[in-house]
Each structure stands twice: as C-alpha cells, then as structure tokens.
N, C-alpha and C. Protein backbone atom coordinates (compact mmCIF):
# COMPACT_ATOMS: atom_id res chain seq x y z
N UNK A 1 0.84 -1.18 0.00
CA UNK A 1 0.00 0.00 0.00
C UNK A 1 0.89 1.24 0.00
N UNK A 2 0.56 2.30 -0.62
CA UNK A 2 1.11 3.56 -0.31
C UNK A 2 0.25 4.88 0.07
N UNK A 3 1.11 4.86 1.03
CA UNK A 3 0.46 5.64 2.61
C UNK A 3 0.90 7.50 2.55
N UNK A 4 -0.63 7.84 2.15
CA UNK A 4 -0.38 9.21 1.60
C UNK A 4 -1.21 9.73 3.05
N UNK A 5 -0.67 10.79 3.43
CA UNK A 5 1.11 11.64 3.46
C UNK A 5 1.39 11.49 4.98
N UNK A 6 2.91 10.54 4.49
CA UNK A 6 3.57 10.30 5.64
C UNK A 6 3.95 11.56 6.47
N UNK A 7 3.94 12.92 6.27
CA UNK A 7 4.33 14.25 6.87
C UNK A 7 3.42 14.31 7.93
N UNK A 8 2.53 13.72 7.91
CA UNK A 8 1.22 13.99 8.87
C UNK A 8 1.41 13.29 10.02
N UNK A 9 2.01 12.19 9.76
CA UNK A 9 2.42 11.32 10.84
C UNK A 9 3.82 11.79 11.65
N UNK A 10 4.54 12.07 10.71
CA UNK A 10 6.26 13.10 11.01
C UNK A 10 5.42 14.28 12.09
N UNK A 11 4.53 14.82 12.21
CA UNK A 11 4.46 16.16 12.12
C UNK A 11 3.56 15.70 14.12
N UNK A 12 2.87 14.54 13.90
CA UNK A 12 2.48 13.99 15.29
C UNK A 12 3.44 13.78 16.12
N UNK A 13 4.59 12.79 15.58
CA UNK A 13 5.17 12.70 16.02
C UNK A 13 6.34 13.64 16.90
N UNK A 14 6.30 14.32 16.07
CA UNK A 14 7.11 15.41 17.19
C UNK A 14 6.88 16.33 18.02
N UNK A 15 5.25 15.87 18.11
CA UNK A 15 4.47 17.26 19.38
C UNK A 15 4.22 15.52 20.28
N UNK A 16 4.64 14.71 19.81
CA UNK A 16 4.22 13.49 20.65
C UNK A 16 5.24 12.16 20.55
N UNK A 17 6.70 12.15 20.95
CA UNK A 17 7.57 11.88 20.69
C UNK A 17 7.73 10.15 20.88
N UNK A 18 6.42 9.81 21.66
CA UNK A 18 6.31 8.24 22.01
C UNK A 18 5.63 7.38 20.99
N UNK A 19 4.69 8.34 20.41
CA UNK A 19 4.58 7.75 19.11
C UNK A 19 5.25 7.54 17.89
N UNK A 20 6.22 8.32 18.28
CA UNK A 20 7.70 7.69 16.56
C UNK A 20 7.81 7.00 16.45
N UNK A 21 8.24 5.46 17.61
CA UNK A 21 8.60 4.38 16.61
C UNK A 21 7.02 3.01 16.69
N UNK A 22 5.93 3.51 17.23
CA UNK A 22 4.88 2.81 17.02
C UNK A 22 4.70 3.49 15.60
N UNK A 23 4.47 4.49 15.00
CA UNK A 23 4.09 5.28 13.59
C UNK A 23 5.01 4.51 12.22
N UNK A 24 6.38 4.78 12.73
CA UNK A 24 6.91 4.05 12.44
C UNK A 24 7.28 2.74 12.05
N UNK A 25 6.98 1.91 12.81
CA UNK A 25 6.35 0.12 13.09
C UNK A 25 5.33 0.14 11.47
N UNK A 26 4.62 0.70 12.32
CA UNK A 26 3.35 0.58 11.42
C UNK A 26 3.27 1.10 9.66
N UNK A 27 3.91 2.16 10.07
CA UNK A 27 4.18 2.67 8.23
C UNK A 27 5.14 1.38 7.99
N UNK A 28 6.05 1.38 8.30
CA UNK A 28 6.84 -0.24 7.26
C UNK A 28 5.86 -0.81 7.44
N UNK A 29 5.33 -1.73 7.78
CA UNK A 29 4.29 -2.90 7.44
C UNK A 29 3.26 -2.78 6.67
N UNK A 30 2.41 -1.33 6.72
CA UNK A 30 1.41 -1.36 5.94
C UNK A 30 2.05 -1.15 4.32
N UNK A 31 2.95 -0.24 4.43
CA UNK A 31 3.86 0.03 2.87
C UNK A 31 4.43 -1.29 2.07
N UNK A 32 4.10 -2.06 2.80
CA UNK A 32 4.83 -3.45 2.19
C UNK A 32 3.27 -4.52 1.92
N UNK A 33 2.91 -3.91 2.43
CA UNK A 33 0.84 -4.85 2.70
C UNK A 33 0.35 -4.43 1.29
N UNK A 34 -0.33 -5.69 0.47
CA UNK A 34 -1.20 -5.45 -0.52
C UNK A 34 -2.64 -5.81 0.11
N UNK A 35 -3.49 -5.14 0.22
CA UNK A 35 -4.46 -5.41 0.98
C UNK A 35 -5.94 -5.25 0.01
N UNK A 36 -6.41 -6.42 -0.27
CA UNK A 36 -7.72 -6.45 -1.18
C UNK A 36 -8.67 -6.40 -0.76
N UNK A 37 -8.96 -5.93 0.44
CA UNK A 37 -10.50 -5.86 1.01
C UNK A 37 -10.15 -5.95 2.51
N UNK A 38 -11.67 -5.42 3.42
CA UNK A 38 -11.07 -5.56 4.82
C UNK A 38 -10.77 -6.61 6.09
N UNK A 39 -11.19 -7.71 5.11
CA UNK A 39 -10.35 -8.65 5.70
C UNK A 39 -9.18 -9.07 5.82
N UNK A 40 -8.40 -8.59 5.02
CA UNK A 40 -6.85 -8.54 4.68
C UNK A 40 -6.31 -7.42 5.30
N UNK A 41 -6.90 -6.49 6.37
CA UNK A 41 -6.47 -5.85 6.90
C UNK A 41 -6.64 -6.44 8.39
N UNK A 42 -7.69 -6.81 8.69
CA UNK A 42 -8.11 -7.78 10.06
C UNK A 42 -7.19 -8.48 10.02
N UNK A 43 -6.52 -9.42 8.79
CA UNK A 43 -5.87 -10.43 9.17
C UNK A 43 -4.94 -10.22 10.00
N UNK A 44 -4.27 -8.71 9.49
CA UNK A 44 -2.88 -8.49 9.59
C UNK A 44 -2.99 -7.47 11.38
N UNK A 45 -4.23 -6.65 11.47
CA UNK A 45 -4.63 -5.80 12.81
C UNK A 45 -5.72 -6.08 13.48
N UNK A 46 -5.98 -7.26 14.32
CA UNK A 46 -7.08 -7.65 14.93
C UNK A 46 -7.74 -7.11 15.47
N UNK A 47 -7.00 -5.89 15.80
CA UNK A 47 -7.86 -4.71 16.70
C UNK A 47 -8.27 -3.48 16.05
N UNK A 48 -7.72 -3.43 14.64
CA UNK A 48 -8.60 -2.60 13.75
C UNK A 48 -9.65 -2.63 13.46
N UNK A 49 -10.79 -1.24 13.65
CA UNK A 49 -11.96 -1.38 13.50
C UNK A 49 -12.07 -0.43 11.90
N UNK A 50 -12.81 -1.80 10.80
CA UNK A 50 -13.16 -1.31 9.52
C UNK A 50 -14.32 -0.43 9.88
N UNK A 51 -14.87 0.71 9.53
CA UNK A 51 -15.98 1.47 9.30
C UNK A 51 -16.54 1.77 8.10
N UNK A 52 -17.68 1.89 7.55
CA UNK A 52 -18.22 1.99 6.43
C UNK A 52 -17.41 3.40 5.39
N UNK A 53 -17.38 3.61 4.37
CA UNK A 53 -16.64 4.47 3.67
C UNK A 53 -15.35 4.26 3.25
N UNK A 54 -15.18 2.60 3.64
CA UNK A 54 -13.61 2.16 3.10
C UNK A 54 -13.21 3.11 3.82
N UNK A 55 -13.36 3.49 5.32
CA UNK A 55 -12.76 3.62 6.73
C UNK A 55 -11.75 2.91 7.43
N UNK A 56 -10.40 2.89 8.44
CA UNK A 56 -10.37 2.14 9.13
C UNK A 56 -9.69 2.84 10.46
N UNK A 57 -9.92 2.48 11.73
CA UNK A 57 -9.09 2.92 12.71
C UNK A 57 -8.12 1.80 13.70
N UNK A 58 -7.32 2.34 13.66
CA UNK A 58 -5.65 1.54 14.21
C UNK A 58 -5.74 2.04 15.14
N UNK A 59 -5.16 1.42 15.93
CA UNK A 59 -4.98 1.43 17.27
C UNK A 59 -3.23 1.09 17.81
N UNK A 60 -2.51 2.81 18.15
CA UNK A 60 -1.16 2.82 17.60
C UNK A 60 -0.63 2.62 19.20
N UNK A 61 0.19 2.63 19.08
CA UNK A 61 1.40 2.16 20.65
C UNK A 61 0.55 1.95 21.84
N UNK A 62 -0.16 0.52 22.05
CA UNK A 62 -0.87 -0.09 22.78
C UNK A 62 -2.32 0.49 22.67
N UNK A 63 -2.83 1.56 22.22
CA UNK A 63 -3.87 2.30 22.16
C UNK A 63 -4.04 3.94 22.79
N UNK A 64 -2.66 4.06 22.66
CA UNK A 64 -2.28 4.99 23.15
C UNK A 64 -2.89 6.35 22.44
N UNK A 65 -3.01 6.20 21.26
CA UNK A 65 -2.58 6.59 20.10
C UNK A 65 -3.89 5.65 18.75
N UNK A 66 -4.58 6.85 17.94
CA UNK A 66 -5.64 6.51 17.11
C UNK A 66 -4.97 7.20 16.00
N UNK A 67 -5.53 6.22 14.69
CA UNK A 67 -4.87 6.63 13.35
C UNK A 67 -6.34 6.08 12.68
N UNK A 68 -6.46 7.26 11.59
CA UNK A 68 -7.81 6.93 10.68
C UNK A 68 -7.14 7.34 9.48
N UNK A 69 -7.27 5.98 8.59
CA UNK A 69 -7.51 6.24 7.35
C UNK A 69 -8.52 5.42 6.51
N UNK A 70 -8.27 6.50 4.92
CA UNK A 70 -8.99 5.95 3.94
C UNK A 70 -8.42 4.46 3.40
N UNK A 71 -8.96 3.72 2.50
CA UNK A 71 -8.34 2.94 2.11
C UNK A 71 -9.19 2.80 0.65
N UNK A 72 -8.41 2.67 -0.48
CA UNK A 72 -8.79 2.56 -1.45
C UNK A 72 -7.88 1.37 -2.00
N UNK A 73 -8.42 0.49 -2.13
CA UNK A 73 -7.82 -0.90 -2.05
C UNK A 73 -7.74 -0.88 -3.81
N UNK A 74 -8.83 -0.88 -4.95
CA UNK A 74 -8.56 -0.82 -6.04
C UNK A 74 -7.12 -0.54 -6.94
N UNK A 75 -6.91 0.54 -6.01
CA UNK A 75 -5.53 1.53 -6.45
C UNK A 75 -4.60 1.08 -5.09
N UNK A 76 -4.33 0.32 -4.75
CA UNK A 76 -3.54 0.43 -3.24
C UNK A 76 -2.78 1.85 -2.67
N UNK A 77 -4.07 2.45 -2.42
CA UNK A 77 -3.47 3.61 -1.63
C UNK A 77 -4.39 4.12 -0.41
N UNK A 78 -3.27 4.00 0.66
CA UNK A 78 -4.40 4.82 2.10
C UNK A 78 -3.79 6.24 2.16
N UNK A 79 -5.29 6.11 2.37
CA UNK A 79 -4.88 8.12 3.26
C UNK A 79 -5.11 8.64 4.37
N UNK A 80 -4.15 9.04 4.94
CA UNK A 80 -4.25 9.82 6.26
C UNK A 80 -5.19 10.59 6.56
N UNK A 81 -6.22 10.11 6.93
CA UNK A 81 -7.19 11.19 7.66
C UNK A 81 -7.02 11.90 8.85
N UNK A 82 -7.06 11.30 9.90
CA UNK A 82 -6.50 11.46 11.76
C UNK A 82 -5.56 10.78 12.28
N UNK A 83 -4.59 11.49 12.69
CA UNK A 83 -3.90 10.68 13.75
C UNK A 83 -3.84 11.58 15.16
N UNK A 84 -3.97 11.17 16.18
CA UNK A 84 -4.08 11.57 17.77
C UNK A 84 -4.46 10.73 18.78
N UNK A 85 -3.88 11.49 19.53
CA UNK A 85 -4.54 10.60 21.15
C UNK A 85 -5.68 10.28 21.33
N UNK A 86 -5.81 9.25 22.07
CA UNK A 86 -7.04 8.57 22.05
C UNK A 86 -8.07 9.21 22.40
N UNK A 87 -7.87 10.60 23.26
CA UNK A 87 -8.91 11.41 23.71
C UNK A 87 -9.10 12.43 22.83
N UNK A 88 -8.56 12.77 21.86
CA UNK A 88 -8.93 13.80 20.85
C UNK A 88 -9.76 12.61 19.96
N UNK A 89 -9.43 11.24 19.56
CA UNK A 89 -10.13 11.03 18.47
C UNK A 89 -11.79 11.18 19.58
N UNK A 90 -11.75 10.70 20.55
CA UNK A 90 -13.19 10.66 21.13
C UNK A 90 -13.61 11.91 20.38
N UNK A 91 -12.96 12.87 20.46
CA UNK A 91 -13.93 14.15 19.79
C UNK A 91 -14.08 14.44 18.15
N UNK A 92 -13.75 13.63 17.06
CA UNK A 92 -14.18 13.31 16.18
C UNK A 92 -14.95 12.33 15.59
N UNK A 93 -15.23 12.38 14.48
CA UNK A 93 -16.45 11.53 14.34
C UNK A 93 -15.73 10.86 12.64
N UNK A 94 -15.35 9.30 13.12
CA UNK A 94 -14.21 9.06 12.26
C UNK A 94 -14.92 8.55 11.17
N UNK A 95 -16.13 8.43 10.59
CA UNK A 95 -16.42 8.06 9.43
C UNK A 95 -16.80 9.69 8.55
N UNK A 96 -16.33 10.46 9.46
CA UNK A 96 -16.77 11.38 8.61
C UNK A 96 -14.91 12.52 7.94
N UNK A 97 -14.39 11.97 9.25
CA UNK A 97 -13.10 12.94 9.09
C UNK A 97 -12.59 13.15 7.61
C-alpha cells in the first residue's frame, strides 16, 4: 500500500515523541501490505476497526494513540485522515473525518 502523506504522521510525532517508533512500526508494514478488502487488513490488525466508507481505525502504541484512514484498495493507496490521542479522536467523528 502507499500511505499518503507520511508528513502527517512526522508532524504527530514530534508534538508526541512516544509515538515515533509505534508510527513508524506501522508505516513499514502497511507500505509493504497489498491489501484487497477488509479482511486482509483484520488479518494483519485484529484490533482494527473497519468502518463503512472504506474507513479504518488503528490502534497505535498499545492504544495509546488513534490513526484513521482511507483505504482505497482498487488503487492500493491509504490516506491519512486522523492521527491523535485517544482522547482527541473521542472528539471526532471518524467516518466522517
């Protein structure tokens, strides 16, 4: 998959310095993931919750930490919608971000 735009995640990371190498972790693995639907993402994140809109939310350095993206599996490309602490995502509304 290619994971549009890694700056967004760079840019968390450094107002939130514990999340670098969970962001990290995670960008290599998904960048290397061909993923055809959302079961092929379950396979790989059991604790990812798919949401309608070819949605998904990760659950980054123990759950420390929420990441929403798009996923457009046709074209293998996700996109960065949200990334933040678990108490900011409470205040969005992630099928819509």
């Amino acid at each position: 998959m290619r994971v549009i735009a890694r700056r967004t995640l760079k840019l968390f990371w450094k107002k939130h310095p514990t999340a670098e190498q969970p962001l990290k972790a995670w960008y290599q693995e998904v960048s290397q993931a061909t993923w055809t639907g959302p079961a092929d993402i379950k396979r790989s994140y059991r604790h990812a919750s798919v949401l309608k809109g070819s949605r998904v939310v990760f659950n980054i350095g123990g759950n420390k930490f929420r990441l929403v993206v798009h996923v457009n599996y046709s074209v293998q490309i996700l996109y960065v919608r949200f990334v933040g602490t678990h108490s900011t995502y409470n205040q969005i509304d992630a099928e819509q971000i």
